[in-house]
Protein backbone atom coordinates (compact mmCIF):
# COMPACT_ATOMS: atom_id res chain seq x y z
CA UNK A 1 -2.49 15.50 49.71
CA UNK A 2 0.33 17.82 49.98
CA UNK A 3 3.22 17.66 47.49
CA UNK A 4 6.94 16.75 48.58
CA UNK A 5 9.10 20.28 48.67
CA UNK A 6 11.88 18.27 46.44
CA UNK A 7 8.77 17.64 44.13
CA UNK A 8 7.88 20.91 43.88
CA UNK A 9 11.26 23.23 44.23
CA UNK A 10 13.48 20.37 42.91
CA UNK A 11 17.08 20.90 44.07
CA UNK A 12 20.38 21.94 42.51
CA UNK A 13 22.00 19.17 40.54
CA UNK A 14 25.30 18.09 42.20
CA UNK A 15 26.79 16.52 39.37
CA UNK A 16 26.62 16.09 35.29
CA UNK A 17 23.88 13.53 33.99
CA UNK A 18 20.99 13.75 31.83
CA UNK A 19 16.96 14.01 32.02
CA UNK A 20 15.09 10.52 33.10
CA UNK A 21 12.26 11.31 30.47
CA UNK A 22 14.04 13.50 27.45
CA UNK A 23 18.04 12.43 28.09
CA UNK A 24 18.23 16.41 27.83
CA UNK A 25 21.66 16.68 29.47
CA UNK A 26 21.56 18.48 32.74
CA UNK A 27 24.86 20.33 34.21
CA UNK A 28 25.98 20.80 38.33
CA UNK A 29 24.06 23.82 39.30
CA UNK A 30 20.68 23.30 37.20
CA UNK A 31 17.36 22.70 38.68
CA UNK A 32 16.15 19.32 38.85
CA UNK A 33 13.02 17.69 40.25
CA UNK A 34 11.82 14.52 41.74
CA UNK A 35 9.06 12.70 39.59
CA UNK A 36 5.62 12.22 42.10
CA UNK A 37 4.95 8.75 42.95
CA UNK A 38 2.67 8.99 40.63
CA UNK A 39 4.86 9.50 37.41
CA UNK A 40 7.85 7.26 38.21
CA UNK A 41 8.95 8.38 42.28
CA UNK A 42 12.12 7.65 41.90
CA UNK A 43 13.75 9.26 38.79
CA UNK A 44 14.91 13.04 38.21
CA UNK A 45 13.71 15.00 35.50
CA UNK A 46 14.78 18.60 33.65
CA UNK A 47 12.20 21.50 34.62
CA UNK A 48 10.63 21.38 30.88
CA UNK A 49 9.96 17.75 31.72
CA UNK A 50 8.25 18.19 35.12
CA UNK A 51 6.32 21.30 34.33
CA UNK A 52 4.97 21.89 30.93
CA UNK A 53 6.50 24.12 29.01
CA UNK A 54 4.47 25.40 25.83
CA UNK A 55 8.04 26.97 24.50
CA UNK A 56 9.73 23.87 24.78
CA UNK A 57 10.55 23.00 20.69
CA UNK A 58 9.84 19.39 19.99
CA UNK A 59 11.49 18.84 16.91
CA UNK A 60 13.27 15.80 15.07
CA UNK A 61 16.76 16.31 17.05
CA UNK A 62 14.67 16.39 20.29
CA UNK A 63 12.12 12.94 19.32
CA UNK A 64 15.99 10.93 18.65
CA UNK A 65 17.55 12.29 21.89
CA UNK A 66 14.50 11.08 23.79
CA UNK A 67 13.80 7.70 21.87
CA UNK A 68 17.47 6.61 22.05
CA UNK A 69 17.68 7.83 25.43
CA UNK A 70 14.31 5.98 26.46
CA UNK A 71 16.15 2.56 24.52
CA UNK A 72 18.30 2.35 27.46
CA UNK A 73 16.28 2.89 30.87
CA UNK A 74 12.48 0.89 29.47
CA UNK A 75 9.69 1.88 27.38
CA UNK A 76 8.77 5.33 25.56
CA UNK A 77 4.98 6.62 24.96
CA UNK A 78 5.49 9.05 22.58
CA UNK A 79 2.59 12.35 23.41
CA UNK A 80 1.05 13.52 20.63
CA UNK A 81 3.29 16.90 19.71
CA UNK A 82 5.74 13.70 19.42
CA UNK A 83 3.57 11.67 17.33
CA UNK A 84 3.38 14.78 15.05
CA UNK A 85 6.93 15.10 14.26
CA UNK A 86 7.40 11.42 14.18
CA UNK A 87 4.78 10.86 11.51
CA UNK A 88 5.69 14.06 9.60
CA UNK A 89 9.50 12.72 9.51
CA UNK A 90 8.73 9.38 8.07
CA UNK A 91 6.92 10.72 5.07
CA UNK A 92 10.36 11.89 3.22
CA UNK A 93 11.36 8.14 4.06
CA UNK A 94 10.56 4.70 2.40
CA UNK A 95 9.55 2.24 4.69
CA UNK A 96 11.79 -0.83 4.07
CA UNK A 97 10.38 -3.86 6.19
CA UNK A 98 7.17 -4.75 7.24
CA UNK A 99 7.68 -3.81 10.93
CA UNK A 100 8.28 -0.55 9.81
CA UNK A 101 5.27 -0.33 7.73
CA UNK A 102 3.17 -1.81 10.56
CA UNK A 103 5.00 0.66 13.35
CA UNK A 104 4.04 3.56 11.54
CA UNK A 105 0.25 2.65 10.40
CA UNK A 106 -0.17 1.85 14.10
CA UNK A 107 0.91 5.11 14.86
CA UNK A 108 -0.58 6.88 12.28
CA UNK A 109 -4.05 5.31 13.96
CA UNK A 110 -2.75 6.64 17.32
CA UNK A 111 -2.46 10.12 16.54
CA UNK A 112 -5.87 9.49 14.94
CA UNK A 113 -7.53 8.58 17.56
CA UNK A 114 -5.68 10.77 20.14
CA UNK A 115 -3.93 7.77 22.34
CA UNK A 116 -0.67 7.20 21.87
CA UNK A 117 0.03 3.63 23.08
CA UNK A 118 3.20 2.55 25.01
CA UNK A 119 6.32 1.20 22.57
CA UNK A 120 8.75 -1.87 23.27
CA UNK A 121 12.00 -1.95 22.97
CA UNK A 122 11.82 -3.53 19.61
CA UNK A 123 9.36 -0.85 18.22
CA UNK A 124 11.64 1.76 19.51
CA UNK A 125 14.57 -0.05 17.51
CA UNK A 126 12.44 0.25 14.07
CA UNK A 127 11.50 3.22 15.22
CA UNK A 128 15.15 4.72 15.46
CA UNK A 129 15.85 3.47 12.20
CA UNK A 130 13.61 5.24 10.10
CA UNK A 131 14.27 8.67 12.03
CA UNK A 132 18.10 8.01 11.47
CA UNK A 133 17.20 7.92 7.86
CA UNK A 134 14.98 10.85 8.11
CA UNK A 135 17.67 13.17 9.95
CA UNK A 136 19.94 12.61 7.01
């Protein structure tokens, strides 16, 4: 199967807006590229998002951009660099509810086992919350 040129080359963005996947914000002139069919079709993605990019930092600033981007536009499967920073982050925090507690034991067992599962809406909410209190 051959692979769509605008998949591939991308194209020149035409106007302000930001990453599908990271909310990275992309400017007129940048490279962008269609998502295969595949991973989503439709959507347009920054060039660390559709080709791996080892140098790409995935810090605390980067996880909050993504998951309050991702809070908008549908779920958010965190990968495991992700799952990383996200556990690391919540260990200067106290957990406060119970659905924070939970959140964060289920993805403690994630990164555990090396599958990071797919998070709602409302586990992206809790999730938020305790990185908000982290990046303080």
């Amino acid at each position: 199967m051959r692979m769509e040129p605008i998949v591939r080359y991308g194209i020149k963005s035409r106007f302000d807006n930001v990453c599908a996947l990271c909310g990275a914000p992309t400017s007129v002139g940048d490279r962008i590229y269609k998502l295969p069919d595949k991973r989503g079709g439709r959507k347009w993605v920054c060039a660390a998002c559709r080709w791996e990019d080892e140098e790409r930092v995935i810090d605390l600033p980067f996880v909050l951009r993504k998951v309050d981007h991702r809070m908008g536009v549908g779920p958010y499967t965190p990968n495991l660099a992700e799952l990383q920073v996200i556990l690391g982050a919540a260990r200067g925090v106290v957990l406060e509810t119970d659905d924070e507690v939970f959140l964060f034991e289920l993805l403690d067992q994630c990164l555990e086992a090396r599958r990071p599962r797919i998070l709602s809406r409302a586990k992206m909410s809790t999730l938020l919350d305790v990185l908000r209190r982290a990046a303080e």
